[in-house]
C-alpha atoms as a PDB file:
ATOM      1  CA  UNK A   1       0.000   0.000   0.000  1.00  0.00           C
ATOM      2  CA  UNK A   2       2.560   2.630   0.446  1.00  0.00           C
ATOM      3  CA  UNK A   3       4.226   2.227  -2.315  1.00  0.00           C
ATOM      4  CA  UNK A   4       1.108   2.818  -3.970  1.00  0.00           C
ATOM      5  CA  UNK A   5       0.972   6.420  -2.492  1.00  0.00           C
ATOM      6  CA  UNK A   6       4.616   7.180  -3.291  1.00  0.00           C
ATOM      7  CA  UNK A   7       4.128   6.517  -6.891  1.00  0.00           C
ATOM      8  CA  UNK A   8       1.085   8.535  -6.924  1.00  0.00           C
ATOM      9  CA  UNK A   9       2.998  11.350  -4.795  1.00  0.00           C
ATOM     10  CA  UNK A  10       5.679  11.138  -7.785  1.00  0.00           C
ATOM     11  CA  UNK A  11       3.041  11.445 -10.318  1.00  0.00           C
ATOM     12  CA  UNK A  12       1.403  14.823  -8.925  1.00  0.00           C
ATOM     13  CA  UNK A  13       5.262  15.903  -8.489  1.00  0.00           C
ATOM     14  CA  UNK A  14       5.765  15.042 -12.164  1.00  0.00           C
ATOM     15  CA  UNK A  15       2.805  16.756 -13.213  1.00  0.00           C
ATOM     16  CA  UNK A  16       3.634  20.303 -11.215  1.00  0.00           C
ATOM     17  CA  UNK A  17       7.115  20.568 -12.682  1.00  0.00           C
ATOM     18  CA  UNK A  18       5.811  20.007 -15.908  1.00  0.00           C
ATOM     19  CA  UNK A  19       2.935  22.243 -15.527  1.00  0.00           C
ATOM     20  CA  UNK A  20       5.933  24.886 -14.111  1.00  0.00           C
ATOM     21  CA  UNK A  21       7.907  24.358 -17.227  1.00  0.00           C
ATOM     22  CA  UNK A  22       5.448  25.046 -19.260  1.00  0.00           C
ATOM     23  CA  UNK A  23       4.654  28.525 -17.533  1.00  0.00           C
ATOM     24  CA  UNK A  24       8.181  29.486 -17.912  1.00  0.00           C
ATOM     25  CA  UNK A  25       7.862  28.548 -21.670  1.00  0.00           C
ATOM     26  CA  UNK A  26       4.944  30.372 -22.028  1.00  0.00           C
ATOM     27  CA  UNK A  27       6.184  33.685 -19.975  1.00  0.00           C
ATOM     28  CA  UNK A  28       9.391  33.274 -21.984  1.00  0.00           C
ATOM     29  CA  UNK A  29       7.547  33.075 -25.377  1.00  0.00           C
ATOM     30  CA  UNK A  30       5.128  35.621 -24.081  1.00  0.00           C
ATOM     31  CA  UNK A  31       8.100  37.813 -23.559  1.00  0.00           C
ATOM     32  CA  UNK A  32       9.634  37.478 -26.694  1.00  0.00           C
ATOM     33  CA  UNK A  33       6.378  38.102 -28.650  1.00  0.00           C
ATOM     34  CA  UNK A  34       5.374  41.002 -26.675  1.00  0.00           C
ATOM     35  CA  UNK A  35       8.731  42.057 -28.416  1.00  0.00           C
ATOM     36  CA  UNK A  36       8.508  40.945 -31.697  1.00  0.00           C
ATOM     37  CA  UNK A  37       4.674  42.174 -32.113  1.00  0.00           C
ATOM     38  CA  UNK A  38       3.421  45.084 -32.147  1.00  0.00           C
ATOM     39  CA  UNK A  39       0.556  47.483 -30.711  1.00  0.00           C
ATOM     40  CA  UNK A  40      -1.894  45.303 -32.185  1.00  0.00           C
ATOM     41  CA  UNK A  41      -0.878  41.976 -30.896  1.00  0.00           C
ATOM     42  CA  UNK A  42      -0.270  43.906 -27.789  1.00  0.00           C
ATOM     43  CA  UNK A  43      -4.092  44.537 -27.954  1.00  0.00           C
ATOM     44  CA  UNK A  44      -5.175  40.586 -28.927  1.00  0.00           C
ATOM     45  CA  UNK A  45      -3.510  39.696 -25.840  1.00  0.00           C
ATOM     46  CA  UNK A  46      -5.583  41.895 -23.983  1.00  0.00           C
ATOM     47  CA  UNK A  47      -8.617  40.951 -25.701  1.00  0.00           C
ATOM     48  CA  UNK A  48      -7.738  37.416 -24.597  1.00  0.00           C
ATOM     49  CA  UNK A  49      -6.865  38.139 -21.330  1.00  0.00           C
ATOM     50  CA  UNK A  50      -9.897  39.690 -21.234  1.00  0.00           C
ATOM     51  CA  UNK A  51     -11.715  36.798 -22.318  1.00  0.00           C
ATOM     52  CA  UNK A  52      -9.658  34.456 -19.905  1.00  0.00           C
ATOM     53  CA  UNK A  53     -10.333  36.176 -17.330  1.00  0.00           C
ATOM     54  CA  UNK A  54     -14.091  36.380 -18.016  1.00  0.00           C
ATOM     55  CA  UNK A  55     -14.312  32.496 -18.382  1.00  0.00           C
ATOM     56  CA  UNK A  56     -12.228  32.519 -15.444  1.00  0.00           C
ATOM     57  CA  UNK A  57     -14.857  34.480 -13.769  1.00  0.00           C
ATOM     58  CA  UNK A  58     -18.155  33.046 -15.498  1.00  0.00           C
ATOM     59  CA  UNK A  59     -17.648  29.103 -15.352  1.00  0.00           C
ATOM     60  CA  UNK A  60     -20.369  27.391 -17.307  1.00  0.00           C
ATOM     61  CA  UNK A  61     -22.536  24.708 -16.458  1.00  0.00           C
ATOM     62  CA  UNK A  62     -22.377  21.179 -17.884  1.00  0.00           C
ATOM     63  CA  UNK A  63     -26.187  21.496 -19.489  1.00  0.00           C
ATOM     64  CA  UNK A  64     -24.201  24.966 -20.373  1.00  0.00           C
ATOM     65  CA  UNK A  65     -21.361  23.113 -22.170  1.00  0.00           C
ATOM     66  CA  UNK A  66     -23.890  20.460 -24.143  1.00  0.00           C
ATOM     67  CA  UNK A  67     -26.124  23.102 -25.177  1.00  0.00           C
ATOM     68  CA  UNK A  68     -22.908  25.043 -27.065  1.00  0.00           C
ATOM     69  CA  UNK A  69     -21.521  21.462 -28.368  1.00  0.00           C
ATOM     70  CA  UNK A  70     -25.153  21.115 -29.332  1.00  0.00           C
ATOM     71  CA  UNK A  71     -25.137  24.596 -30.876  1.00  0.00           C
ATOM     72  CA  UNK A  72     -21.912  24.163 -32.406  1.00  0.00           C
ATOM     73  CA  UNK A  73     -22.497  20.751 -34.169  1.00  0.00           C
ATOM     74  CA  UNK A  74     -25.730  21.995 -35.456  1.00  0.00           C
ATOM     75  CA  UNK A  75     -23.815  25.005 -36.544  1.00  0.00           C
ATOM     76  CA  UNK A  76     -21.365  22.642 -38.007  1.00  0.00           C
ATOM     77  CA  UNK A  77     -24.085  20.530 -39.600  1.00  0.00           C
ATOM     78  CA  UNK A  78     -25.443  23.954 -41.290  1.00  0.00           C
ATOM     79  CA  UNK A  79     -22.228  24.971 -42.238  1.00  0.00           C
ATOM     80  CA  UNK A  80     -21.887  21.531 -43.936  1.00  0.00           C
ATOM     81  CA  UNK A  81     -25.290  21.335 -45.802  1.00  0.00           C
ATOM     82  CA  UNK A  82     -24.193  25.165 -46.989  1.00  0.00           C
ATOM     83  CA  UNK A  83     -21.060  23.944 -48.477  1.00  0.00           C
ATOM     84  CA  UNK A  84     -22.728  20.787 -49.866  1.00  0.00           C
ATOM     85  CA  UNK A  85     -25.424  22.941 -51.362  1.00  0.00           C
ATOM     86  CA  UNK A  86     -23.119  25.437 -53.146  1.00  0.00           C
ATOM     87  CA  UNK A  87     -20.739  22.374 -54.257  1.00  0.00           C
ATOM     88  CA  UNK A  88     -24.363  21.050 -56.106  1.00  0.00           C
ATOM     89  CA  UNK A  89     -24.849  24.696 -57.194  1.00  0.00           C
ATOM     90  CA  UNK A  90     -21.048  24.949 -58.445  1.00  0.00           C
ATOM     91  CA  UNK A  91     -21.365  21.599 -59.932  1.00  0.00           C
ATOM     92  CA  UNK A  92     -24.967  22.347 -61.376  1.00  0.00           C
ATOM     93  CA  UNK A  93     -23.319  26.025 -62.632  1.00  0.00           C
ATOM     94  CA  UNK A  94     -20.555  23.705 -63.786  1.00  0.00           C
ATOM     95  CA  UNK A  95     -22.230  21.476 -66.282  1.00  0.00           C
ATOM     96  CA  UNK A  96     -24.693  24.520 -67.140  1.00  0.00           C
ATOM     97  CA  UNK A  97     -21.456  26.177 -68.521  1.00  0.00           C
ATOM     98  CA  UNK A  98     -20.724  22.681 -69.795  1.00  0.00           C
ATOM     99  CA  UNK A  99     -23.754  22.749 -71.671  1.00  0.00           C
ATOM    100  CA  UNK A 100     -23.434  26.136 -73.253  1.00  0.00           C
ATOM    101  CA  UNK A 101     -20.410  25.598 -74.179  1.00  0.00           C
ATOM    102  CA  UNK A 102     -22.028  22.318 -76.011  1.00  0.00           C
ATOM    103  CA  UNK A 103     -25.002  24.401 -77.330  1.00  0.00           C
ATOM    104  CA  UNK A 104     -21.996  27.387 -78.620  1.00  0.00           C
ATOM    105  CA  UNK A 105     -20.058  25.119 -80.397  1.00  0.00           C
ATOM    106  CA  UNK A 106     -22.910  23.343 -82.054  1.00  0.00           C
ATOM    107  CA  UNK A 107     -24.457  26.621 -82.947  1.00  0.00           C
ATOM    108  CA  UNK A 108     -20.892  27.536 -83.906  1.00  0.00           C
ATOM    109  CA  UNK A 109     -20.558  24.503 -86.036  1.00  0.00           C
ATOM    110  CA  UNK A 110     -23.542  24.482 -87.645  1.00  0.00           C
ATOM    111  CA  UNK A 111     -23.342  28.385 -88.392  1.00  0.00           C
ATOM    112  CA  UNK A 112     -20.382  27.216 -90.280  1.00  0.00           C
ATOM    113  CA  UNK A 113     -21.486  24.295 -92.019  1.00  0.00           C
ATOM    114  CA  UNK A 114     -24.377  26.100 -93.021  1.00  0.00           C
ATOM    115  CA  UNK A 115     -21.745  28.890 -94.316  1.00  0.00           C
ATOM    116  CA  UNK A 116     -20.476  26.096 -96.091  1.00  0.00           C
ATOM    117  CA  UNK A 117     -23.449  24.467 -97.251  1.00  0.00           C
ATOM    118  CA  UNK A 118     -24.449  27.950 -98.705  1.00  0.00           C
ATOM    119  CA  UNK A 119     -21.002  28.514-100.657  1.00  0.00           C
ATOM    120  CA  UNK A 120     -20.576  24.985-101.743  1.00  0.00           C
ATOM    121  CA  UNK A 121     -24.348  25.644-102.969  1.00  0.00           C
ATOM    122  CA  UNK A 122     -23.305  28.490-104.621  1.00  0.00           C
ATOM    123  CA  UNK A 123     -20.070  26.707-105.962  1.00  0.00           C
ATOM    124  CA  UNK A 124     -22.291  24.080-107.270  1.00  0.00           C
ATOM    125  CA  UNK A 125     -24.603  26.625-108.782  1.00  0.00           C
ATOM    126  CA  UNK A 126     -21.474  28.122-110.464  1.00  0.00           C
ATOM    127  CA  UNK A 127     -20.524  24.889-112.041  1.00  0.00           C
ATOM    128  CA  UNK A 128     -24.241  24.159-113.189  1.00  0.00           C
ATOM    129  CA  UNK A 129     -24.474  27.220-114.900  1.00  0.00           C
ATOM    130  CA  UNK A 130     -20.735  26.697-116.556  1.00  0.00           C
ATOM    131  CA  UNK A 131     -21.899  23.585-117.617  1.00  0.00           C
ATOM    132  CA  UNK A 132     -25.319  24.917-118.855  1.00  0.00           C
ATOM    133  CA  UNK A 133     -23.299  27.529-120.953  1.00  0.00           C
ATOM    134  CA  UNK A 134     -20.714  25.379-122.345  1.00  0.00           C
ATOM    135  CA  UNK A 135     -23.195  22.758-123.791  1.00  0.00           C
ATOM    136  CA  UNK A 136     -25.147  25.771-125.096  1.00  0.00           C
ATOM    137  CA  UNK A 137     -21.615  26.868-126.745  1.00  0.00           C
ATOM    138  CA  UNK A 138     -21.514  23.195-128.319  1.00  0.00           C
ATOM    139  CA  UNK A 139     -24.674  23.065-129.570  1.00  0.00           C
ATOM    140  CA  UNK A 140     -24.111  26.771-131.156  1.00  0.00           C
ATOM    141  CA  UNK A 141     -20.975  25.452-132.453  1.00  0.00           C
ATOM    142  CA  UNK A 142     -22.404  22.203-133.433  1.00  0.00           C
ATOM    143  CA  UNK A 143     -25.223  24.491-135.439  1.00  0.00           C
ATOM    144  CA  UNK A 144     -22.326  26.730-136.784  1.00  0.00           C
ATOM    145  CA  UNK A 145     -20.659  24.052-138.102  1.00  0.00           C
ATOM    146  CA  UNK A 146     -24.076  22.668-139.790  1.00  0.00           C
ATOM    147  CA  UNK A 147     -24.367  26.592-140.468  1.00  0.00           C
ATOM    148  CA  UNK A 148     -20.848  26.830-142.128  1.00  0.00           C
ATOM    149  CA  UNK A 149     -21.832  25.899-145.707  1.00  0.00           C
ATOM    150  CA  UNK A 150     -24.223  28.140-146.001  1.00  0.00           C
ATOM    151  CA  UNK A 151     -22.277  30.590-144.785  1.00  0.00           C
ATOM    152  CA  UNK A 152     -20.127  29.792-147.120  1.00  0.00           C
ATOM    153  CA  UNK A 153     -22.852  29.720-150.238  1.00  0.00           C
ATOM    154  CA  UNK A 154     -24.167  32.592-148.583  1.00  0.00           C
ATOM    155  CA  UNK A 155     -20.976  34.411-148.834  1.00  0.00           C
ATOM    156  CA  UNK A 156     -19.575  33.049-152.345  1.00  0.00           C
ATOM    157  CA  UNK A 157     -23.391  33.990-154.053  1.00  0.00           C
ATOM    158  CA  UNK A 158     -22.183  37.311-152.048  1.00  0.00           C
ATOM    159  CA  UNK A 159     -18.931  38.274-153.463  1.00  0.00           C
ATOM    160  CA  UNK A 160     -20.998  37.178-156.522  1.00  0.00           C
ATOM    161  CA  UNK A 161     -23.018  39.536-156.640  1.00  0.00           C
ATOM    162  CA  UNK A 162     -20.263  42.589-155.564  1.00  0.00           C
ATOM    163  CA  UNK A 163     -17.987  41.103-158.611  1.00  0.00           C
ATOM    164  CA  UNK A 164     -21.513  41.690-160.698  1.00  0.00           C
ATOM    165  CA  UNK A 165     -22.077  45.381-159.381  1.00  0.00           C
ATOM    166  CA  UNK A 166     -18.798  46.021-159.584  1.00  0.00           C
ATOM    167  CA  UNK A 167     -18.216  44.633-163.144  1.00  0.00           C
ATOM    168  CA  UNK A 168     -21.579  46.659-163.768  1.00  0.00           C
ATOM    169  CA  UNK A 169     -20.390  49.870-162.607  1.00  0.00           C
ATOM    170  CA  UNK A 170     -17.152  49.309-164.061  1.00  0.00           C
ATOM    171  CA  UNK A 171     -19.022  48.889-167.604  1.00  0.00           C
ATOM    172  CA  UNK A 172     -21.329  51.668-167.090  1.00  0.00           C
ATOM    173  CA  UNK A 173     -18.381  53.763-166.156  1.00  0.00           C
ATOM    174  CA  UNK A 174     -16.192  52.655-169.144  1.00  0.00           C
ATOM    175  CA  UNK A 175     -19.658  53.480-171.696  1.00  0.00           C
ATOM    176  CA  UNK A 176     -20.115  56.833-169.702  1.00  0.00           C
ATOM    177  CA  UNK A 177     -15.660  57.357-170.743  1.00  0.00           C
ATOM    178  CA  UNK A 178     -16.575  56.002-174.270  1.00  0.00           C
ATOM    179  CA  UNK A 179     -19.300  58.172-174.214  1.00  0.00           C
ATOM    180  CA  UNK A 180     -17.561  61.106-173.055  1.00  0.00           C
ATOM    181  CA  UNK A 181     -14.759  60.733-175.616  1.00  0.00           C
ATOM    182  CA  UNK A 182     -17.513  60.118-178.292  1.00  0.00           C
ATOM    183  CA  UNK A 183     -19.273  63.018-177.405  1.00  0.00           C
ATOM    184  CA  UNK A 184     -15.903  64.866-177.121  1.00  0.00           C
ATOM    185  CA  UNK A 185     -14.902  63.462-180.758  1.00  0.00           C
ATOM    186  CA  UNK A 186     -18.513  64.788-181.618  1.00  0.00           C
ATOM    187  CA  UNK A 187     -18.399  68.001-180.534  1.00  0.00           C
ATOM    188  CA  UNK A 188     -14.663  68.340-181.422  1.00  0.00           C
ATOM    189  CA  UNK A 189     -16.145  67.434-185.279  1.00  0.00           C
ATOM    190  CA  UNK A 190     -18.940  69.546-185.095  1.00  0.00           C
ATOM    191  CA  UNK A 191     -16.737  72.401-183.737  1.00  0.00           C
ATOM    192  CA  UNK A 192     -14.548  71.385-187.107  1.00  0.00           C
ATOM    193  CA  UNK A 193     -18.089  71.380-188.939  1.00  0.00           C
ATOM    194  CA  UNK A 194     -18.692  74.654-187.580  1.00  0.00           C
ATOM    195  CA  UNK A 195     -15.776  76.262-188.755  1.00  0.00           C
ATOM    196  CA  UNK A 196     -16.148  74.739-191.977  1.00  0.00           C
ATOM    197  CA  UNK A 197     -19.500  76.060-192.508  1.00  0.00           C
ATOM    198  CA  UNK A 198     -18.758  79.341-191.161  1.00  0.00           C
ATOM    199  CA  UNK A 199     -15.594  79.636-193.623  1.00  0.00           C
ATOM    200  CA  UNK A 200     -18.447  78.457-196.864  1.00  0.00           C
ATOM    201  CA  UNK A 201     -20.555  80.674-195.249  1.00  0.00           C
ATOM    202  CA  UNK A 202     -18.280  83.408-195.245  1.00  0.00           C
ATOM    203  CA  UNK A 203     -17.109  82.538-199.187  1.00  0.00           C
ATOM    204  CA  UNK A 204     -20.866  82.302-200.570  1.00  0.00           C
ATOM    205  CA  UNK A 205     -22.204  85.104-198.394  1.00  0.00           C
ATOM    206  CA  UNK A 206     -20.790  88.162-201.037  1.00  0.00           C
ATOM    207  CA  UNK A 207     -23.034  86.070-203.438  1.00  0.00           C
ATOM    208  CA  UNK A 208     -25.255  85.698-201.559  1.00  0.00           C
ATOM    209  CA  UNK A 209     -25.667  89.446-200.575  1.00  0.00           C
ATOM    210  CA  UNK A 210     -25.184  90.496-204.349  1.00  0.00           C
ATOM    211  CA  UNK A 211     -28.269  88.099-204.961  1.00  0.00           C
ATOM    212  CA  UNK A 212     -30.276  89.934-202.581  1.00  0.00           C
ATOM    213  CA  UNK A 213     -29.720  93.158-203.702  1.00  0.00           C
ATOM    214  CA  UNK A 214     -30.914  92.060-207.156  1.00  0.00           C
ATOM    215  CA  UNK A 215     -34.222  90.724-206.109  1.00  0.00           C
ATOM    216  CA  UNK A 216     -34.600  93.831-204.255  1.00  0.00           C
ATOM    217  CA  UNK A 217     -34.310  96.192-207.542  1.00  0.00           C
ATOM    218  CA  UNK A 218     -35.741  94.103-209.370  1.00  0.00           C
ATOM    219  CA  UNK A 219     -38.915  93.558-207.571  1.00  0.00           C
ATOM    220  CA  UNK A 220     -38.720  97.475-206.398  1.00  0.00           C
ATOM    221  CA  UNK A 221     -38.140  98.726-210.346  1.00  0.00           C
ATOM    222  CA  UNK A 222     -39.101  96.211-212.823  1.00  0.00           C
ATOM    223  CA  UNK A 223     -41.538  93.654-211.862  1.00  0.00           C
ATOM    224  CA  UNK A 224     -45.334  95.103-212.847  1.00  0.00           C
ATOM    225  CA  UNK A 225     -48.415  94.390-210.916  1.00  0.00           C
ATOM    226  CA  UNK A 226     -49.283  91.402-213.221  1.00  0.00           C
ATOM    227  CA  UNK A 227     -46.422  89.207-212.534  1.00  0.00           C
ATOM    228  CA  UNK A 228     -45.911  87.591-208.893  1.00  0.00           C
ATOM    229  CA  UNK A 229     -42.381  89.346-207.608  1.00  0.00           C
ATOM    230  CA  UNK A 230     -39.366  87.505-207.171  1.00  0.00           C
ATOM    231  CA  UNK A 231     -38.307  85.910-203.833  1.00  0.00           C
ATOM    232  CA  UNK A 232     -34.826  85.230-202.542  1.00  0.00           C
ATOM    233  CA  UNK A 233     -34.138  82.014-199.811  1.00  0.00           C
ATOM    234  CA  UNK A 234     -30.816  81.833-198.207  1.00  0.00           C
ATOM    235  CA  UNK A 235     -30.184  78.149-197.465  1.00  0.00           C
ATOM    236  CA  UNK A 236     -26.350  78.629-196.804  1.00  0.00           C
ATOM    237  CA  UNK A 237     -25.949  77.648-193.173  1.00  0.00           C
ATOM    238  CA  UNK A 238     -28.196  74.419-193.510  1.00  0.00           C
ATOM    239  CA  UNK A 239     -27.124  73.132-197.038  1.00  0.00           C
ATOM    240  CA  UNK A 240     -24.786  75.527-198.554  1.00  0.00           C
ATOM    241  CA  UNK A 241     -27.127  76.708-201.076  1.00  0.00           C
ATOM    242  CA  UNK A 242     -28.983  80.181-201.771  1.00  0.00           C
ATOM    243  CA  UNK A 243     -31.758  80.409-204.706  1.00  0.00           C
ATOM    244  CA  UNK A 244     -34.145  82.840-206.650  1.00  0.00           C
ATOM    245  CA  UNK A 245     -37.670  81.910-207.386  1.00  0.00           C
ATOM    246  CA  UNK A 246     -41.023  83.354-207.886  1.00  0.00           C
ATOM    247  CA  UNK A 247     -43.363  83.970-205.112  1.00  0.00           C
ATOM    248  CA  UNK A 248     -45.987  81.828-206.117  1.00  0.00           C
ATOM    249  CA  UNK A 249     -43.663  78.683-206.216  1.00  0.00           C
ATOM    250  CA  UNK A 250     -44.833  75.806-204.341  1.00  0.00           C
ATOM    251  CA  UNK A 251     -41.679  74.361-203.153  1.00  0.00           C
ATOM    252  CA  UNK A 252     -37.649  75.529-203.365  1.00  0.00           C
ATOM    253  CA  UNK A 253     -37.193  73.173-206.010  1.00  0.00           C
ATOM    254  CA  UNK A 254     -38.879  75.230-207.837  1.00  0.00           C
ATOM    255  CA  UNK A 255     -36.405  78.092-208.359  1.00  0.00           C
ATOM    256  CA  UNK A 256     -35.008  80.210-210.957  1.00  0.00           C
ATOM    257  CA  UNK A 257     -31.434  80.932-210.095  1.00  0.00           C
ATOM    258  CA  UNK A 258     -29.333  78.191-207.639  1.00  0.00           C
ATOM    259  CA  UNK A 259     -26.037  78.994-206.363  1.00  0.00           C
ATOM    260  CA  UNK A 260     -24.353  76.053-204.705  1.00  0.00           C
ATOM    261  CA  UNK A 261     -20.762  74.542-204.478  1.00  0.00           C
ATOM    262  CA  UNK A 262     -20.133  70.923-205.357  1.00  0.00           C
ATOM    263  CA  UNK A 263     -18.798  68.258-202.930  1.00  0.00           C
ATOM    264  CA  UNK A 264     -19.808  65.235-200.664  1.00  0.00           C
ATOM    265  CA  UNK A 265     -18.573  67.171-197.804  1.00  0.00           C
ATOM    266  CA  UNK A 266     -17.441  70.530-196.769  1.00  0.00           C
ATOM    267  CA  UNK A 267     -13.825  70.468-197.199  1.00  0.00           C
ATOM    268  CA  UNK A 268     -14.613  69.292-200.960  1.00  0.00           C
ATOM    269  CA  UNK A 269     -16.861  72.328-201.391  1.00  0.00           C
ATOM    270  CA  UNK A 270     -14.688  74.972-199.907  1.00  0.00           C
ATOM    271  CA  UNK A 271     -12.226  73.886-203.037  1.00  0.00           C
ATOM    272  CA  UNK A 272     -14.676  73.910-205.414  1.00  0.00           C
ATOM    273  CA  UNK A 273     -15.308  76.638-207.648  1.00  0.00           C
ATOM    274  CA  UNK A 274     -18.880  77.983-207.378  1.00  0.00           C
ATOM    275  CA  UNK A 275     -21.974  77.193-209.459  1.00  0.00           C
ATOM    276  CA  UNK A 276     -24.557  78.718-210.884  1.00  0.00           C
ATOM    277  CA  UNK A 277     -27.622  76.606-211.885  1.00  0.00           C
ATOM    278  CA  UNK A 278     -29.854  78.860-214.619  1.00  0.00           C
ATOM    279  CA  UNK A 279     -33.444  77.170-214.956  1.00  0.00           C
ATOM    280  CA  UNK A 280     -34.461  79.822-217.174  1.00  0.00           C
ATOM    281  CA  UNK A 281     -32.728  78.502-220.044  1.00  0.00           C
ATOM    282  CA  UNK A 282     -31.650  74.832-220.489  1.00  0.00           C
ATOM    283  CA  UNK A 283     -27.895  74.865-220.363  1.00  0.00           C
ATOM    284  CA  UNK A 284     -25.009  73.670-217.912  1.00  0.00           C
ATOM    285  CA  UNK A 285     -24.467  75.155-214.851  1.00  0.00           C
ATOM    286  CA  UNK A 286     -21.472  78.415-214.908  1.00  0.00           C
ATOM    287  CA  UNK A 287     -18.976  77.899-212.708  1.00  0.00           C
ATOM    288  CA  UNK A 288     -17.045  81.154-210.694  1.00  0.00           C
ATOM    289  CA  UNK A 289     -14.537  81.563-208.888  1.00  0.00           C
ATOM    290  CA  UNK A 290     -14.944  83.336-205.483  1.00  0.00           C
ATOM    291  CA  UNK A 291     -13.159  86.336-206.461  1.00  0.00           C
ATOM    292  CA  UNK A 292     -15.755  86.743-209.728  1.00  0.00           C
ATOM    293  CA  UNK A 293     -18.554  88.479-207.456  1.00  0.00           C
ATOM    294  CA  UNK A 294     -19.078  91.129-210.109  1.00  0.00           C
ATOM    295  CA  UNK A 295     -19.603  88.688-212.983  1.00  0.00           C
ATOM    296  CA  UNK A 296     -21.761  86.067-211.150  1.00  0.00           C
ATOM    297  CA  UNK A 297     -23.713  89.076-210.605  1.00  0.00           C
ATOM    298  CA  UNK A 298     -23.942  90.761-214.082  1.00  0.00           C
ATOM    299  CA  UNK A 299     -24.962  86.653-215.121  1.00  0.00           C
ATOM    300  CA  UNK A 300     -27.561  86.123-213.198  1.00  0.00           C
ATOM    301  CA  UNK A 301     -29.196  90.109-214.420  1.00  0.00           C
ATOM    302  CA  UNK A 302     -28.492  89.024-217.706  1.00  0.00           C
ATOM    303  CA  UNK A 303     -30.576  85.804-217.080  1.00  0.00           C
ATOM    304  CA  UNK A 304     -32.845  87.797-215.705  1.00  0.00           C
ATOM    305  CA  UNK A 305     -33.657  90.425-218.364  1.00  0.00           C
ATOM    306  CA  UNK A 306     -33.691  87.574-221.164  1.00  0.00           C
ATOM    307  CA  UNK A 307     -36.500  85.829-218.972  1.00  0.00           C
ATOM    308  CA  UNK A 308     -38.644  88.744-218.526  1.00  0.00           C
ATOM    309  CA  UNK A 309     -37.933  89.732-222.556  1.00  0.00           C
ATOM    310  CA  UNK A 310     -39.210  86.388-223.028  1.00  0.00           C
ATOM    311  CA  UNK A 311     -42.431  86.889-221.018  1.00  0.00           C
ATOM    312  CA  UNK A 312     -42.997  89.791-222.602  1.00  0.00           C
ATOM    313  CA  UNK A 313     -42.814  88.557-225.840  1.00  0.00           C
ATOM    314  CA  UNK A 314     -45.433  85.531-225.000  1.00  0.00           C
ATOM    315  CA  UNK A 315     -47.738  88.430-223.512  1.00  0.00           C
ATOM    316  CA  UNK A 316     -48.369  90.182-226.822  1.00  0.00           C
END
């Protein structure tokens, strides 16, 4: 038994040095924090001193002390079900975001296939309509070539028909040269004509005058009432002749007195000597040369004066 009570004594003895040390250790840390720290942990410490010494002062009870656990592990409990519930409403946020991320990228992906649905549509509508126009470019060359010999009729009956107007015009303009040089050849020949007429005209118009001036006397002087007067045509420009005749004669053939020059043409009759055709008496024509004015004219007054002697004559 009394060892019993001396191990016990050396138990409490253990327990009060130990319980010693540890105040030391305490003051000693206590010490060196109270220099370490500052104001404010110089404050805590009061706070908790303060609070020491009021559970110093106000012990509680032990329906006290299972009340607070009580309180404490329902507060726990809470605290608990809290966190669970915002883990479920993290994890529900979670696989919400999860979700629209999904619903995103499948609205993103089908935005984009239905990008490319709509070009490769229009692609595809591209091609169709390259393809529609290059079988419509066969066919139109297929029909070309079907086309291309009677093109080419088309265009031979063409150049045809330009050679044809062409040669045409080309005829009608060499007839309208020939033409022009004819009608320059003509009116070069009558100029020629002209001339030659004017210079016959000029050597049978002295006779001519001379004859004039006789039928003027004559039918002024010597022609009586009876007998029609005489009657002078000048015919030189038109035929190269000029003639006497009586009034009453029907036609020029009809005359009295012709002056003319021989010839087939001009030329021949402006060498020729001049002629004098006498109806009045039956004989050859005189010829005279153009400077015998003077005895042309006493002929044909001489021819003259026998003829009306002659009429006389019959008269009585």
């Amino acid at each position: 038994m009394p060892k019993k009570k001396n191990k016990k004594s050396k138990k409490k003895k253990s327990y009060k040095r130990k319980k010693k040390v540890e105040k030391k250790r305490k003051k000693s840390t206590k010490k060196i924090k109270k220099k370490k720290f500052s104001k404010v942990s110089k404050k805590k410490n009061t706070k908790k001193k303060k609070k020491k010494k009021i559970k110093k002062f106000i012990r509680p009870s032990f329906l006290e002390k299972i009340q607070l656990r009580f309180k404490e592990y329902i507060r726990k409990l809470k605290i608990r079900f809290y966190i669970f519930l915002e883990k479920l409403r993290i994890k529900k946020t979670k696989k919400d975001i999860i979700k629209l991320e999904k619903l995103i990228k499948k609205e993103q992906k089908f935005a984009e296939q239905k990008i490319r649905n709509r070009d490769q549509f229009r692609l595809q509508l591209v091609k169709d309509i390259k393809k529609e126009e290059r079988q419509k470019i066969y066919r139109l060359k297929d029909h070309l070539w079907s086309l291309g010999d009677r093109f080419a009729n088309i265009r031979a009956r063409y150049k045809e028909y330009r050679l044809n107007i062409r040669n045409k015009q080309l005829a009608e303009l060499e007839i309208r040269r020939q033409n022009r040089e004819e009608a320059r050849i003509i009116l070069e020949a009558e100029k020629a004509e002209n001339a030659l007429k004017q210079k016959l005209v000029e050597r049978l118009e002295r006779f001519s005058r001379n004859m004039k001036s006789i039928v003027f006397q004559i039918n002024k002087r010597y022609i009586t009432k009876k007998r029609p007067p005489l009657r002078f045509v000048d015919n030189i420009i038109e035929s190269g002749e000029c003639l006497i005749k009586n009034d009453d004669a029907p036609t020029d053939k009809d005359y009295l007195i012709l002056l003319y020059v021989e010839g087939n043409d001009i030329s021949q009759r402006l060498n020729n000597p001049i002629c004098l055709d006498d109806k009045t008496d039956i004989g050859y024509p005189k010829n005279f040369q153009p400077k015998n004015i003077f005895d042309a004219s006493d002929y044909i007054i001489d021819r003259l004066a026998v003829m009306f002697d002659k009429e006389r004559k019959l008269k009585k």
